[in-house]
Protein backbone atom coordinates (compact mmCIF):
# COMPACT_ATOMS: atom_id res chain seq x y z
CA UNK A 1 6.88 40.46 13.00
CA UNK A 2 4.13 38.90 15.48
CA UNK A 3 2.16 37.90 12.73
CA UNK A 4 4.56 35.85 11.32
CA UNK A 5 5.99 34.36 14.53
CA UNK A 6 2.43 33.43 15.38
CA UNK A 7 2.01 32.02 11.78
CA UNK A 8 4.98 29.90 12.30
CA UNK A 9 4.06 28.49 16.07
CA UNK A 10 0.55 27.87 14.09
CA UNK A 11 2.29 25.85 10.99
CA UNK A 12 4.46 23.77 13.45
CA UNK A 13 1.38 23.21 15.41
CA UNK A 14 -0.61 21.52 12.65
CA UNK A 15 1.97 19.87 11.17
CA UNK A 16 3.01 16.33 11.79
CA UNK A 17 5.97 16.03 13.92
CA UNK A 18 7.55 12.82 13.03
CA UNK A 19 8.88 11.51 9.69
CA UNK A 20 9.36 7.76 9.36
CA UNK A 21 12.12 6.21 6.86
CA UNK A 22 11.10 3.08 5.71
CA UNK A 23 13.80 0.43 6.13
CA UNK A 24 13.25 -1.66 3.14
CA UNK A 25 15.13 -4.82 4.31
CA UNK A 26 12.80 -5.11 7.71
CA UNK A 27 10.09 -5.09 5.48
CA UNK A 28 7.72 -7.39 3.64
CA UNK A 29 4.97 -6.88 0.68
CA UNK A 30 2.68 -9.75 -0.08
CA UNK A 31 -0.30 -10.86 -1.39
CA UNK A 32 -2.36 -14.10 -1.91
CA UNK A 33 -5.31 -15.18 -4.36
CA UNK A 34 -6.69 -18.29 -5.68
CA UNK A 35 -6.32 -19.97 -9.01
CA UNK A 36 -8.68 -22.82 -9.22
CA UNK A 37 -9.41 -22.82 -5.72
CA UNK A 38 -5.67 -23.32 -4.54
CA UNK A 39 -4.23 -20.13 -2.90
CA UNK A 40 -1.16 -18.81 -4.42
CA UNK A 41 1.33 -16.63 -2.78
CA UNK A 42 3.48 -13.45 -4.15
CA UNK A 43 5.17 -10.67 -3.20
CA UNK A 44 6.70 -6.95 -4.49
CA UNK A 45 10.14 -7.14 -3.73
CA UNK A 46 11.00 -3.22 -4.54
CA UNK A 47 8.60 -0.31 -2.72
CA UNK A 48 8.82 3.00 -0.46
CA UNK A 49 6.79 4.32 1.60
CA UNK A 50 6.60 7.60 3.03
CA UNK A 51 5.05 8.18 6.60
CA UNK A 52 4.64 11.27 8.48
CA UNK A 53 2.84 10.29 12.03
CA UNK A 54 2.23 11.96 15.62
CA UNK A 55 0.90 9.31 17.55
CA UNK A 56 -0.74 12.09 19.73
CA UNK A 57 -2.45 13.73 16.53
CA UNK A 58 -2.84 10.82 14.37
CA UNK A 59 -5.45 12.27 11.88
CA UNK A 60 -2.75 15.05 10.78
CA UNK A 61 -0.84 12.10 9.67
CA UNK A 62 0.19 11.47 5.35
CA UNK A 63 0.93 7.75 4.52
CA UNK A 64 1.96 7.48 0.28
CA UNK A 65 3.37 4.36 -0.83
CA UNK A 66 4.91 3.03 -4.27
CA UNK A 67 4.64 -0.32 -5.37
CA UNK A 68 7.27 -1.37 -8.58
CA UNK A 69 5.08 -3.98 -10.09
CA UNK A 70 7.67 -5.43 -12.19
CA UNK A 71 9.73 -6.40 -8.92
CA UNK A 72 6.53 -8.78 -8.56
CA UNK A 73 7.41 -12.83 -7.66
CA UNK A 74 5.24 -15.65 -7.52
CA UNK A 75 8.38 -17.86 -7.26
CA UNK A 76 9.05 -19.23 -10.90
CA UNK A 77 10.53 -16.68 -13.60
CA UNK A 78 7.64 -18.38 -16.02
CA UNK A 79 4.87 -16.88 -13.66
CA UNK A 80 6.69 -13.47 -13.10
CA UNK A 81 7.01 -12.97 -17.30
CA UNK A 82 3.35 -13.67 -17.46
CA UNK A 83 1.95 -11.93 -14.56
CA UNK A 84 4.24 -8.46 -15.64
CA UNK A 85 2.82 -8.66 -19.02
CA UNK A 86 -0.13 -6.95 -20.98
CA UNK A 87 -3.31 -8.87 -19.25
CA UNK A 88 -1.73 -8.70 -15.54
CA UNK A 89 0.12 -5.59 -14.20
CA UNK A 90 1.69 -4.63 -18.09
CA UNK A 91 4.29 -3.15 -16.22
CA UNK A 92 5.72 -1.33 -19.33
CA UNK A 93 2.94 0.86 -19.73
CA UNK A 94 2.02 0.76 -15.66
CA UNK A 95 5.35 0.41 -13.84
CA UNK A 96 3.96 2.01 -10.30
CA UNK A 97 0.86 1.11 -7.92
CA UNK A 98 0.44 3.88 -5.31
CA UNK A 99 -1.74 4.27 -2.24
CA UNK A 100 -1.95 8.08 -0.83
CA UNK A 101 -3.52 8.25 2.48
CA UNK A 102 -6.49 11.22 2.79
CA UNK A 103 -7.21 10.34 6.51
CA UNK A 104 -6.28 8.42 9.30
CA UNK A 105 -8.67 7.50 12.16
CA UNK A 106 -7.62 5.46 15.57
CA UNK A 107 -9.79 2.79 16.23
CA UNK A 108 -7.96 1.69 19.22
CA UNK A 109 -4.36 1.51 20.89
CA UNK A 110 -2.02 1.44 18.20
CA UNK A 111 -4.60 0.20 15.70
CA UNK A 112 -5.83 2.83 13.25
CA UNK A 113 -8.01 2.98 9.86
CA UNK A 114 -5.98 4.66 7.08
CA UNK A 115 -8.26 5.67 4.00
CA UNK A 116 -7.19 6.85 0.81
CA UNK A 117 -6.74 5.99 -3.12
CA UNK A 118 -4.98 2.94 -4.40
CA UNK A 119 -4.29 2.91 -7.88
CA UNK A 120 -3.09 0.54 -9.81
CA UNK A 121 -3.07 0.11 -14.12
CA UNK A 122 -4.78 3.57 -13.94
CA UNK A 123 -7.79 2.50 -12.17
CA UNK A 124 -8.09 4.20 -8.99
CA UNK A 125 -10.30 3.40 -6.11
CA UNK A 126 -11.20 4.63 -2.23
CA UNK A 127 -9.91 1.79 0.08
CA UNK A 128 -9.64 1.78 4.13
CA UNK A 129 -6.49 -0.13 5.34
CA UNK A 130 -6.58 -1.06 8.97
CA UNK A 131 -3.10 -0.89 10.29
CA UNK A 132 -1.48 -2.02 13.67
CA UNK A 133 1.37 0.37 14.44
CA UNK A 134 3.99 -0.59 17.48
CA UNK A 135 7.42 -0.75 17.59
CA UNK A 136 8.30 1.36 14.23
CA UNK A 137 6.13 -1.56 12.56
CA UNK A 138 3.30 -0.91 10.79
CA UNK A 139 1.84 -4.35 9.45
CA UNK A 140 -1.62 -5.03 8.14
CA UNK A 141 -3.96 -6.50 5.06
CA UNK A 142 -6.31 -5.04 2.54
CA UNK A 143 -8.31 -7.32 0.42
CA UNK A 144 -9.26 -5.91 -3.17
CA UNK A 145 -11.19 -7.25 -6.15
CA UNK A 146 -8.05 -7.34 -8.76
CA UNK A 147 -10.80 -6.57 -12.10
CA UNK A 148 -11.57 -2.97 -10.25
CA UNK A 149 -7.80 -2.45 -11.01
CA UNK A 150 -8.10 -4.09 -14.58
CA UNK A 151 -5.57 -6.74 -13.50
CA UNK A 152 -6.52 -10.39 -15.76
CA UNK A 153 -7.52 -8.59 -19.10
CA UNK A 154 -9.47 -10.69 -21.17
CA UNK A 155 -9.63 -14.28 -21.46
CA UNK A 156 -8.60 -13.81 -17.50
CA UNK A 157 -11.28 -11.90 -16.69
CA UNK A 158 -12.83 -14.82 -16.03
CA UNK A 159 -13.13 -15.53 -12.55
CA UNK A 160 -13.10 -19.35 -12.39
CA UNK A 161 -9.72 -20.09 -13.53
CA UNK A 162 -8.28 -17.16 -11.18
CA UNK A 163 -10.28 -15.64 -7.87
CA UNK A 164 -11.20 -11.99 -8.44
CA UNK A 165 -10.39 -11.26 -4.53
CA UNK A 166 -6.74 -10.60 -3.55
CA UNK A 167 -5.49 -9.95 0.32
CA UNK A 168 -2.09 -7.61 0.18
CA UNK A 169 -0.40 -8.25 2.98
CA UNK A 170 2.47 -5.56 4.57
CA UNK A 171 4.85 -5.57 7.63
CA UNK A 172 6.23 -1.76 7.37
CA UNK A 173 9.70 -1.31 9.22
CA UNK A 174 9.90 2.71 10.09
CA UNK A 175 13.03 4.08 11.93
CA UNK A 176 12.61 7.41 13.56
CA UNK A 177 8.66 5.97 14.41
């Protein structure tokens, strides 16, 4: 019976202590690129996030988050058809993005660096998110080169009609942060 009482203390120990519920409505998913040189604005408007966080122990923290690209908006219906098709996100074959957090390193008062793997269209790569955390708000910006995610297929591949750098912007409302 000690060893598993002392098992226990041990698993509640290393565990994270806090679970965050994202409140959807407090929050805000955005990105920008350029198309001939003139930034252009968009944003997810359905994702969840998941966040388990002990400020005192913040690399024993998990952050996953779900992105429903066809909830995608660039503010016309036209652009919204186009970008959820085949060359863009082809959100019938990719519905999901997801970022899974495999660390999480303070880099100063409630600033940390969250690394882990983004994936998007089946392409997945190793990105660092730097994240300001206060208040049960987690906001932030990532910039990522969209043709390492296979987003612009073909005659879009090209660079010079539309900017191969993209800067996804977050404000993540948490209640019980």
């Amino acid at each position: 019976m000690t060893k598993l009482f002392a098992s226990l203390l041990l698993a509640a120990a290393i565990l994270p202590v806090q679970a965050a519920t994202l409140q959807p409505e407090k929050s805000d998913l955005s990105f920008t690129f350029k198309q001939m040189g003139v930034p252009v604005d968009g944003k997810f408007r359905k994702f969840e996030a998941q966040l388990d966080f002990d400020a005192k122990k913040p690399e024993a923290g998990k952050i996953a988050f779900t992105v429903d690209l066809g909830s995608v908006s660039l503010g016309d219906p036209s652009f919204d058809k186009e970008v959820a098709g085949t060359p863009w996100f082809d959100t019938k074959r990719n519905g999901k993005a997801t970022f899974v957090s495999s660390g999480i390193k303070p880099t100063g008062p409630g600033k940390y660096d969250v690394a882990g793997k983004l994936t998007i269209k089946g392409a997945s790569r190793d990105v660092v998110v730097p994240i300001t955390l206060a208040s049960g708000v987690a906001a932030g910006s990532v910039a990522i080169k969209r043709l390492d995610f296979k987003i612009g297929d073909g005659e879009w591949a090209d660079t010079s009609m539309v900017a191969n750098d993209v800067t996804v912007k977050f404000k993540l409302a948490f209640s019980g942060l």
